[in-house]
Protein backbone atom coordinates (compact mmCIF):
# COMPACT_ATOMS: atom_id res chain seq x y z
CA UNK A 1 35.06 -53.92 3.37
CA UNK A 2 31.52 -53.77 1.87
CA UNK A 3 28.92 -50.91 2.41
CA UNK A 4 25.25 -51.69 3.15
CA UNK A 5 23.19 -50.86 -0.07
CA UNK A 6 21.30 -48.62 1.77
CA UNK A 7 24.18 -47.11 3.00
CA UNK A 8 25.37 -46.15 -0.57
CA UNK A 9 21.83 -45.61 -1.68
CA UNK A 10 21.84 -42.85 0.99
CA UNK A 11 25.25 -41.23 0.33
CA UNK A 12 24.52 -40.83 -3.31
CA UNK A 13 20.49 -39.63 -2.47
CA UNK A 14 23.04 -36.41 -0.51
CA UNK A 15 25.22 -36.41 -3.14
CA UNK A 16 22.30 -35.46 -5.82
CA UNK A 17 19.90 -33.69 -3.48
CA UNK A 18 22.71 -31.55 -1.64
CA UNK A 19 23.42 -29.53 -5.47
CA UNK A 20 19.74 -28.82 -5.73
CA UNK A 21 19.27 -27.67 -2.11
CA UNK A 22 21.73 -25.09 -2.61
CA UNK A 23 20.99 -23.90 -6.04
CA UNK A 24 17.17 -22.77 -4.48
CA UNK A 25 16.80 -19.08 -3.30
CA UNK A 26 15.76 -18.33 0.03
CA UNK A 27 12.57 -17.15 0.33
CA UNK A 28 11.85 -13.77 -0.68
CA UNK A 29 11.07 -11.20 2.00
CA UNK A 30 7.31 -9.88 2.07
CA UNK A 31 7.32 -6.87 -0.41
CA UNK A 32 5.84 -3.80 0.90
CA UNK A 33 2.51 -2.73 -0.75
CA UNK A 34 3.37 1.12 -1.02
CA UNK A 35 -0.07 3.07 0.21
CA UNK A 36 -1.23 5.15 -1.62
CA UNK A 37 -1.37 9.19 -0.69
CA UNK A 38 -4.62 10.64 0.48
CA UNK A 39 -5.83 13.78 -0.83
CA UNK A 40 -5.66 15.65 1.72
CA UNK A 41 -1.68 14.53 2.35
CA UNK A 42 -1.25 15.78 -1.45
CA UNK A 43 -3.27 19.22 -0.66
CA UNK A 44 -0.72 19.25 2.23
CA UNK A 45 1.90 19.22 0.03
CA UNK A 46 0.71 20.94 -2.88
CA UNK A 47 0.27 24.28 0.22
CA UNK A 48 3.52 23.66 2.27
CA UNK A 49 5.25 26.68 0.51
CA UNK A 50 2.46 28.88 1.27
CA UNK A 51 2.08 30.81 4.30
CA UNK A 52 -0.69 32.80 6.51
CA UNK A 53 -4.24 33.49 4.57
CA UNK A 54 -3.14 32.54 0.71
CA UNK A 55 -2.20 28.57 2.47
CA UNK A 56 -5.42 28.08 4.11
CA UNK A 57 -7.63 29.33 1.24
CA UNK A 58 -5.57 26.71 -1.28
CA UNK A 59 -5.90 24.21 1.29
CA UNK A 60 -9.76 24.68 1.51
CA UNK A 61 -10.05 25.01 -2.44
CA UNK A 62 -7.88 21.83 -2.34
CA UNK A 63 -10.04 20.09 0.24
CA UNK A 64 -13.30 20.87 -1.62
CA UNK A 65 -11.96 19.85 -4.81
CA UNK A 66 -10.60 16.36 -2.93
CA UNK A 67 -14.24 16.08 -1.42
CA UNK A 68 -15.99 16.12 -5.08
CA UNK A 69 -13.67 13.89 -6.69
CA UNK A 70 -14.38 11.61 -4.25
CA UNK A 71 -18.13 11.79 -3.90
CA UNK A 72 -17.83 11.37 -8.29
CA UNK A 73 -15.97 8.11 -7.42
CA UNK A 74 -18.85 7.42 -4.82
CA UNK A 75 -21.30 7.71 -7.35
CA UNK A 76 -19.92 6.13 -10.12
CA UNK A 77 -19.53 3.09 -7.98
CA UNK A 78 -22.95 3.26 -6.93
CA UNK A 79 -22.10 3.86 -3.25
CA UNK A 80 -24.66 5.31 -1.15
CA UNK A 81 -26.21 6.06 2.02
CA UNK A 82 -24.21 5.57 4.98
CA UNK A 83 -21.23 3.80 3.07
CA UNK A 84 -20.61 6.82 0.87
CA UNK A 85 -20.05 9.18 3.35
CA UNK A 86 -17.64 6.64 5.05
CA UNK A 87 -15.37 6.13 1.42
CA UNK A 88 -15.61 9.60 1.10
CA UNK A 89 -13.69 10.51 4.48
CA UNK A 90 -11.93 7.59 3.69
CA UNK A 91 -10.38 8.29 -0.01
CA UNK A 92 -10.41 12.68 1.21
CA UNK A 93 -8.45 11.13 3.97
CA UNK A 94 -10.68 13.45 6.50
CA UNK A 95 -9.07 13.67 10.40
CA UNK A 96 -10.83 16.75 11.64
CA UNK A 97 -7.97 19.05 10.17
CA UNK A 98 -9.29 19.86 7.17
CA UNK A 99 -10.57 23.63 7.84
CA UNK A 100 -6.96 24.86 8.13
């Protein structure tokens, strides 16, 4: 009984192919881009063990320390206007609940 050329043609196509189908990793899943702390989650953390008055003057020296390191950053990138008061709430990470 003779096999079709094509017929062995495709069987040994699998047999080569299969070995390097299984030898290739699965695609890797999506890493996660860790983000990075704002300043005002760090003052958080740098007050937590404080309580009543000495917590919320750290937290506003904190705050305003946060706010000019991040209007520095403003200007050395040249940001101005409208924009740099936007980055700045943005990098202090400014919600309203920064006068503790």
């Amino acid at each position: 009984m003779k096999l079709p050329s094509a017929a062995v043609a495709a069987s040994l196509a699998c047999l080569i192919i299969a070995p390097v189908f299984a030898q290739t990793t699965p695609p890797a899943a999506p890493a996660t881009v860790p983000v990075p702390a704002t300043k005002r989650v760090t003052c958080l953390a740098t007050t937590q063990n404080l309580k009543g008055q000495d917590k919320r003057d750290q937290m506003q020296l904190c705050m305003a320390q946060a706010r000019v390191d991040c209007l520095k950053q403003a200007i050395d990138q040249k940001i101005a206007g409208e924009p740099r008061k936007n980055f700045i709430k943005t990098c202090v990470g400014a919600n309203g609940a920064e006068q503790q």
